[in-house]
Structures are given as C-alpha cells and as structure tokens.
N, C-alpha and C. Protein backbone atom coordinates (compact mmCIF):
# COMPACT_ATOMS: atom_id res chain seq x y z
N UNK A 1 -65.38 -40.85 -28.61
CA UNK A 1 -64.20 -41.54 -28.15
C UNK A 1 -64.60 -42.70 -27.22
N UNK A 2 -65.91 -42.67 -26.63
CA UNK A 2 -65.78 -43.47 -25.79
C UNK A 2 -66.41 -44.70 -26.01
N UNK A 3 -67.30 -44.45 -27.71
CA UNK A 3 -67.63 -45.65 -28.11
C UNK A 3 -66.61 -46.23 -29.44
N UNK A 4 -65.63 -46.00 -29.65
CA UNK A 4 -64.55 -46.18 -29.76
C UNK A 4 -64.02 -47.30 -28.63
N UNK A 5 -63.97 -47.12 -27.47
CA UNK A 5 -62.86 -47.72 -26.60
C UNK A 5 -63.30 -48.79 -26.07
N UNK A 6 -65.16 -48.63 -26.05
CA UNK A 6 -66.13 -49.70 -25.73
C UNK A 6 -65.63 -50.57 -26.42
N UNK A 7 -65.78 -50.47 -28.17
CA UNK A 7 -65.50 -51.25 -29.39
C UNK A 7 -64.35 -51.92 -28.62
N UNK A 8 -63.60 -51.34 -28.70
CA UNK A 8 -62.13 -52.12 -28.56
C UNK A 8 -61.97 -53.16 -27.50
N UNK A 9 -62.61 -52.66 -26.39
CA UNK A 9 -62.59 -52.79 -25.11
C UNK A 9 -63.46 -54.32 -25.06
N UNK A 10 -64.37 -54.35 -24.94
CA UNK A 10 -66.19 -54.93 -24.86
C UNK A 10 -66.64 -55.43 -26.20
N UNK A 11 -65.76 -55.47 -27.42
CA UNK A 11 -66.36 -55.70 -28.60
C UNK A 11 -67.93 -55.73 -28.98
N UNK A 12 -68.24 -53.84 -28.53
CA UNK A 12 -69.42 -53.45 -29.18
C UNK A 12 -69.42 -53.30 -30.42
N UNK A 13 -70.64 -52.93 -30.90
CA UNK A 13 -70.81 -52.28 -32.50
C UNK A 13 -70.14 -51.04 -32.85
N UNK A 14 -69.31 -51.14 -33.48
CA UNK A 14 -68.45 -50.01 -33.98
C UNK A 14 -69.17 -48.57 -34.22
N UNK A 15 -68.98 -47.55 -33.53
CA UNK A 15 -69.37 -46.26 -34.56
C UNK A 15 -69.61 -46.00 -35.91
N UNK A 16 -70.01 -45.23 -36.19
CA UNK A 16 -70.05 -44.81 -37.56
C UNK A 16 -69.29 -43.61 -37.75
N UNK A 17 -69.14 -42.59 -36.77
CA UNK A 17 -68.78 -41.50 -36.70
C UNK A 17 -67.39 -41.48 -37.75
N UNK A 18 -67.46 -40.54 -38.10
CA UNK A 18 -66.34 -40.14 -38.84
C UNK A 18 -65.52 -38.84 -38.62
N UNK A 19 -64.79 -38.30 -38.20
CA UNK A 19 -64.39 -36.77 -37.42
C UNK A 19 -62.77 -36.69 -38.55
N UNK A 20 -62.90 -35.79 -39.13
CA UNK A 20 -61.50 -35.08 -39.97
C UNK A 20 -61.25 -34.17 -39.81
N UNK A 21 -61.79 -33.39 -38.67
CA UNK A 21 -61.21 -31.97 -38.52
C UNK A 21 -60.14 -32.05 -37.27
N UNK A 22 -59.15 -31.40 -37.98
CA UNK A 22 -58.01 -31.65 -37.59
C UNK A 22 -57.86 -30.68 -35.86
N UNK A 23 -58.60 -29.89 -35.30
CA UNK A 23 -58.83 -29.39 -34.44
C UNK A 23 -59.55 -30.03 -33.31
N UNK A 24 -59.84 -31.53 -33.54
CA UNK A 24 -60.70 -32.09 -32.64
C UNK A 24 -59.89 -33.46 -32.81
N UNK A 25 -60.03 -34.82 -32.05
CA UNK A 25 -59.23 -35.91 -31.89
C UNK A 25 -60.38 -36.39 -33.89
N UNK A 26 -59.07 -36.81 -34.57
CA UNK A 26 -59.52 -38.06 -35.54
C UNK A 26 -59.90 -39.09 -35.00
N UNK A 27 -60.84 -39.13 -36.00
CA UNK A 27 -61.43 -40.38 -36.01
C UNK A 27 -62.23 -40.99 -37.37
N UNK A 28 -61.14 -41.76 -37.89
CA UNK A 28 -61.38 -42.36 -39.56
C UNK A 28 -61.56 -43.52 -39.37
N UNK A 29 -62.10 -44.37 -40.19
CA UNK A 29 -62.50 -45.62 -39.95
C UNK A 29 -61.20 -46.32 -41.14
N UNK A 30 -60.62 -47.53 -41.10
CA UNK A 30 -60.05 -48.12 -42.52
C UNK A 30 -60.81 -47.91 -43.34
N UNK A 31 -59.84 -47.36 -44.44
CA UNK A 31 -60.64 -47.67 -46.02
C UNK A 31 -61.29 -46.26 -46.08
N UNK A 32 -61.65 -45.33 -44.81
CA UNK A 32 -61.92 -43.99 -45.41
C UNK A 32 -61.10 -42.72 -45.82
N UNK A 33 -60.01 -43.10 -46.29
CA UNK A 33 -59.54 -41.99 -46.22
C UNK A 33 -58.81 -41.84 -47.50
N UNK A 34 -58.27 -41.23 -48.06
CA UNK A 34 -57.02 -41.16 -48.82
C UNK A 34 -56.04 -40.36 -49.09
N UNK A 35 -55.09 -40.44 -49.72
CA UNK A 35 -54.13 -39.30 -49.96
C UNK A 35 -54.91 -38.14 -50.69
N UNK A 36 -55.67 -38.60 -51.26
CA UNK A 36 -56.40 -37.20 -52.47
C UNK A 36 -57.57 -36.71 -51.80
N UNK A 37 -57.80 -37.40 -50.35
CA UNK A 37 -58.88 -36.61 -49.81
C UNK A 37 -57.80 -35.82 -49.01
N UNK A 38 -56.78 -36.38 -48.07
CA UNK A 38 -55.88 -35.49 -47.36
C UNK A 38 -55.49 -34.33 -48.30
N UNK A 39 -55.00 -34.44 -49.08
CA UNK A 39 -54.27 -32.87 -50.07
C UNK A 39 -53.07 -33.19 -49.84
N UNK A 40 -52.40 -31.78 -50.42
CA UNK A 40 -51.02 -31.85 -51.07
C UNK A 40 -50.18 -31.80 -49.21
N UNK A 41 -49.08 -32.62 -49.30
CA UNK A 41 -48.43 -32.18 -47.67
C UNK A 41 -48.03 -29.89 -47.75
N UNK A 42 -47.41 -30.12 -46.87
CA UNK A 42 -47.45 -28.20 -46.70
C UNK A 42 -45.60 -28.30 -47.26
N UNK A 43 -45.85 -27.96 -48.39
CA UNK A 43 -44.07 -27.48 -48.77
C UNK A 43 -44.09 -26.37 -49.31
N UNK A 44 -42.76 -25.79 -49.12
CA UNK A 44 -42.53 -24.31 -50.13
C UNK A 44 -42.79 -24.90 -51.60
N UNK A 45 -43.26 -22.77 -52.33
CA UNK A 45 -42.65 -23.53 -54.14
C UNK A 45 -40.99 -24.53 -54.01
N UNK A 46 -40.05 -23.61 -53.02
CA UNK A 46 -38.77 -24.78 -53.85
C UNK A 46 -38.91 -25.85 -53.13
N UNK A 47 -39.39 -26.31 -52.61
CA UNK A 47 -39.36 -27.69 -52.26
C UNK A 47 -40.39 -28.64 -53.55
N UNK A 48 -41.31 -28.16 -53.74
CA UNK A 48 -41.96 -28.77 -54.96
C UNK A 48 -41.08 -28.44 -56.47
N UNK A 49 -40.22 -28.08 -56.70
CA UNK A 49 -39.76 -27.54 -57.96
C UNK A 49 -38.79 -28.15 -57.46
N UNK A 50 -38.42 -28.57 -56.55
CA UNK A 50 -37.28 -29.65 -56.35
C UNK A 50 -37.55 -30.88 -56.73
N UNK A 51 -38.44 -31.63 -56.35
CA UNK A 51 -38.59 -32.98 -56.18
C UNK A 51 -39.39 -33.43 -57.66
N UNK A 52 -38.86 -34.80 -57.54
CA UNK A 52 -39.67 -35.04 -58.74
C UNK A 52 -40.54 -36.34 -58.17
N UNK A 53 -41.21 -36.23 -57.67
CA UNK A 53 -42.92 -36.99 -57.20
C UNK A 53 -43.46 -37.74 -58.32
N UNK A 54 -43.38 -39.04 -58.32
CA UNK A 54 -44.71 -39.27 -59.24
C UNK A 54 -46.36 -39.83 -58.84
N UNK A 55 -46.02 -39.84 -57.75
CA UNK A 55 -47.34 -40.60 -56.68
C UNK A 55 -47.39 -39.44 -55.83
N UNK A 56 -49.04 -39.52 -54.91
CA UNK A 56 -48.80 -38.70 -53.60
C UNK A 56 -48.08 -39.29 -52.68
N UNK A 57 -47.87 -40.88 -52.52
CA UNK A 57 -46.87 -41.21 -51.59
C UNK A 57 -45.54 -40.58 -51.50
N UNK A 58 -44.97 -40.54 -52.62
CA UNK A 58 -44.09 -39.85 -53.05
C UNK A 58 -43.95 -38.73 -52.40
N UNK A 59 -45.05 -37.52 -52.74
CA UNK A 59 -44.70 -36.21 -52.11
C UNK A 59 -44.75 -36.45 -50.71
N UNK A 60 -45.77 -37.24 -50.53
CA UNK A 60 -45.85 -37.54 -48.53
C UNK A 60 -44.47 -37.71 -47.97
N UNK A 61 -44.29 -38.28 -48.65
CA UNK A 61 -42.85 -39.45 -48.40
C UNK A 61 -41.83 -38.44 -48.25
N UNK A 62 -41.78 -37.56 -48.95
CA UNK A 62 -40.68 -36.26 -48.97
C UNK A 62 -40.96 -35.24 -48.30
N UNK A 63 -41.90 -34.73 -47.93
CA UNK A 63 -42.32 -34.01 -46.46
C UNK A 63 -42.35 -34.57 -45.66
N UNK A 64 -42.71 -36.09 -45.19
CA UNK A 64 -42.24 -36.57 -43.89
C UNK A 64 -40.78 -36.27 -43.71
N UNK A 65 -40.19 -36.62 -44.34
CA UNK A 65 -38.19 -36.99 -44.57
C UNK A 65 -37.63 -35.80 -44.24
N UNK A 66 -38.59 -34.29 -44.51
CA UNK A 66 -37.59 -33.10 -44.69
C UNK A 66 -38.19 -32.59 -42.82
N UNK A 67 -39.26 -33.26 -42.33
CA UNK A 67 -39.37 -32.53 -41.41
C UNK A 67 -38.92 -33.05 -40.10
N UNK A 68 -39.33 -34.89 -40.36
CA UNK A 68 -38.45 -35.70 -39.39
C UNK A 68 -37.20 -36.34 -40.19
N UNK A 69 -36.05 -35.62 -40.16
CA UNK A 69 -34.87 -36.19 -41.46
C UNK A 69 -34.45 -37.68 -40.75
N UNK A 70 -33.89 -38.30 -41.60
CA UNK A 70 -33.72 -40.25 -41.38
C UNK A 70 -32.42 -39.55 -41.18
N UNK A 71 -32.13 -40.91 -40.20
CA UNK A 71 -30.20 -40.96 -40.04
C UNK A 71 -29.91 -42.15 -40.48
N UNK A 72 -28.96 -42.50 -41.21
CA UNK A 72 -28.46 -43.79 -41.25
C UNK A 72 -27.67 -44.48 -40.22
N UNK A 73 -28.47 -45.40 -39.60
CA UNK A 73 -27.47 -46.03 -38.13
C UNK A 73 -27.13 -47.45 -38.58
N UNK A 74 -26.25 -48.14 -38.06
CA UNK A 74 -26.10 -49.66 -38.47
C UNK A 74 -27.01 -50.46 -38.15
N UNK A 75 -27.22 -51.27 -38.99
CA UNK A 75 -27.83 -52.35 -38.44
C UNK A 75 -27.99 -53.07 -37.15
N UNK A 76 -29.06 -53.42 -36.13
CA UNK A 76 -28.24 -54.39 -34.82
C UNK A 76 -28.38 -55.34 -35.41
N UNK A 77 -28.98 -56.10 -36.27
CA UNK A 77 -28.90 -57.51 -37.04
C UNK A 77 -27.52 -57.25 -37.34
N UNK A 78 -26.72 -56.32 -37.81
CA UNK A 78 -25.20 -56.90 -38.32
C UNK A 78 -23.95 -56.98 -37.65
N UNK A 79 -24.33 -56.13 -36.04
CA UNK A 79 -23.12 -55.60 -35.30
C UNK A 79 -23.09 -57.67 -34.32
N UNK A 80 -22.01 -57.57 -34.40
CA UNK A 80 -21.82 -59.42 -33.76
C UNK A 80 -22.29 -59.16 -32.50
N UNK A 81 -22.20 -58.12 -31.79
CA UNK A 81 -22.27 -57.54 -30.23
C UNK A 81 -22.88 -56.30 -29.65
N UNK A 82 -24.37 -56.51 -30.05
CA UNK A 82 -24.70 -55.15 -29.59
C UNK A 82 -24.62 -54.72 -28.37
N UNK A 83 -24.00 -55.57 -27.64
CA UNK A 83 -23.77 -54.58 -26.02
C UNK A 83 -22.07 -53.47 -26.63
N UNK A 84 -21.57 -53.89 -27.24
CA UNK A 84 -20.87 -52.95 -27.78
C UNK A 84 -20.73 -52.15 -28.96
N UNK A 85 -21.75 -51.94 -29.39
CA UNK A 85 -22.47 -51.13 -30.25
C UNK A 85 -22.34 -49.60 -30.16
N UNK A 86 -21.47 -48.37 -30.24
CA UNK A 86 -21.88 -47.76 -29.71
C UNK A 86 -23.06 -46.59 -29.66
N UNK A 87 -23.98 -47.02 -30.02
CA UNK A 87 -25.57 -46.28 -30.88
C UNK A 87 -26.23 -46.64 -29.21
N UNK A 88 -25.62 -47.48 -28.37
CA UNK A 88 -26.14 -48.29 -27.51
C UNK A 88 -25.42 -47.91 -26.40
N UNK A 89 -24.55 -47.16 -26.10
CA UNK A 89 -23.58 -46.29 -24.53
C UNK A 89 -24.14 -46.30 -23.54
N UNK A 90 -24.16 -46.93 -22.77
CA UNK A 90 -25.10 -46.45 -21.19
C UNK A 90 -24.00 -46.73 -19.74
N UNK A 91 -23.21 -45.68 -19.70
CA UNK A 91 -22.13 -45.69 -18.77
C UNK A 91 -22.47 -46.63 -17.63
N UNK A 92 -23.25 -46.81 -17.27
CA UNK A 92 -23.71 -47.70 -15.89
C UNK A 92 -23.89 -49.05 -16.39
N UNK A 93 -24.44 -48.77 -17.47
CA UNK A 93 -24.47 -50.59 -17.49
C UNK A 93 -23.16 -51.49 -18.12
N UNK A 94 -22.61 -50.57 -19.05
CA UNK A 94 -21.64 -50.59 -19.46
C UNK A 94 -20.83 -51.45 -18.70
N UNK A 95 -20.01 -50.21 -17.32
CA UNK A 95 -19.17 -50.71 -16.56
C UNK A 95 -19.66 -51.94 -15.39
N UNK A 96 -21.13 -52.13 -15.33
CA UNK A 96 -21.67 -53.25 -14.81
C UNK A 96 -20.98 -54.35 -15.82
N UNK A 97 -21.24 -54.30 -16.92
CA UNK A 97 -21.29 -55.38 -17.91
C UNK A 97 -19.72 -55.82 -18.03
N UNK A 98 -19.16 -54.79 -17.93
CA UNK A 98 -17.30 -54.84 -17.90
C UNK A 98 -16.85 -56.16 -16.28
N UNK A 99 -17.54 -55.62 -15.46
CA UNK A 99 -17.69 -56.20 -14.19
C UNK A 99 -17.81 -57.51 -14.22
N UNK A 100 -18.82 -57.67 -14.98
CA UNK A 100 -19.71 -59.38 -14.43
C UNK A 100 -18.53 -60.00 -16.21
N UNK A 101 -17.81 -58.99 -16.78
CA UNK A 101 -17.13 -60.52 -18.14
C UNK A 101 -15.70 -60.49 -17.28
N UNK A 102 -15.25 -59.69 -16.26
CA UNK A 102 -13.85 -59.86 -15.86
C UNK A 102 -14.23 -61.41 -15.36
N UNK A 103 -15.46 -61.15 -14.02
CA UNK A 103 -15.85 -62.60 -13.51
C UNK A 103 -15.77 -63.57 -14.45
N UNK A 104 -16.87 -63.63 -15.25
CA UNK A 104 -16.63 -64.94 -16.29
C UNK A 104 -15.38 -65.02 -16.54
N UNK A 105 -14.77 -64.60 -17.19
CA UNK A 105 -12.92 -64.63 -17.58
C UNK A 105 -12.57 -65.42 -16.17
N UNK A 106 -12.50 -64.89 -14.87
CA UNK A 106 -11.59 -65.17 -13.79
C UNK A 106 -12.46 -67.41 -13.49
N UNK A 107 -13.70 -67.06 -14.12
CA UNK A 107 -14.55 -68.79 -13.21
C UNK A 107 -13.80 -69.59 -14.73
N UNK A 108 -13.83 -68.48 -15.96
CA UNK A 108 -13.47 -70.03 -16.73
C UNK A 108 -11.68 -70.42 -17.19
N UNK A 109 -11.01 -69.68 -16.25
CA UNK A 109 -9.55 -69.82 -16.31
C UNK A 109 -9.39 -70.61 -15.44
C-alpha cells in the first residue's frame, strides 16, 4: 500500500504487486482483471432461472440492482427550481431561503 501511494503521491515506479484475495486490501492493476476471472456474482438458483443474462455484465448488473435496488428520482436537470425540489427538504434552510425571497419581493416592489 505504501508503494502504491508513493506512485500516486511522488510519481514513483509503479508496483507490480498484484493482491485478489479478497481478505486483504485489493490491489489490481488496469487491464488485470476480468469478469471471467471474478466468477459468477452470489445469487440463488431463482434468481438465475429468473433472469435472462446474456453477458457477465448482465448478470453483474442484476446482482448489483437486487442488492443495492435503484429508485427512480427526477431529474435536477428538469425540476426549473431545485431549491424546491422536494428530494432536496432541509427545514432550516428552507425557511432561511423563504426569509431572504420575502426581502427580495419587499427591495423590488
């Protein structure tokens, strides 16, 4: 690790080391690794007799999803106002923010 940080750090000569055991910190270099050296992700039979995979990305892709599940939230590119967003609530700043547009309203009347 610590000629690792040199590298990064001091732009020494990179390691060679290679470490894949999952009981100790990784350490893969780009380009060493792959899905078919990793293996299959960890699913039940019905989770594989479910899905229809045609890549290992694929199966990756569907054990990531089932273990950290996606939410669908809106876009902030589409909301006109993300201070009023509400994915975005923060009672304090909120009523700060309520505060300082009464002002504007009251300087540009």
């Amino acid at each position: 690790m610590r000629g690792l940080i040199s590298h990064h750090l001091f732009s020494t000569q990179a390691g060679k080391t290679l470490q894949t055991d999952h009981n100790k910190p990784l350490i893969v270099a780009p380009g060493h690794d792959s899905l078919q050296q990793i293996g299959t992700p960890p699913l039940s039979d019905q989770d594989i007799g479910r899905i229809h995979a045609k890549t290992p990305l694929e199966l990756w892709k569907f054990a990531y999803n089932g273990y950290f599940p996606q939410e669908n939230i809106t876009n902030p590119a589409m909301v006109e106002d993300p201070a009023k967003d509400p994915q975005y609530k923060e009672p304090a700043i909120d009523s700060i923010r309520a505060q300082k547009d009464e002002i504007t309203e009251l300087i540009q009347t």
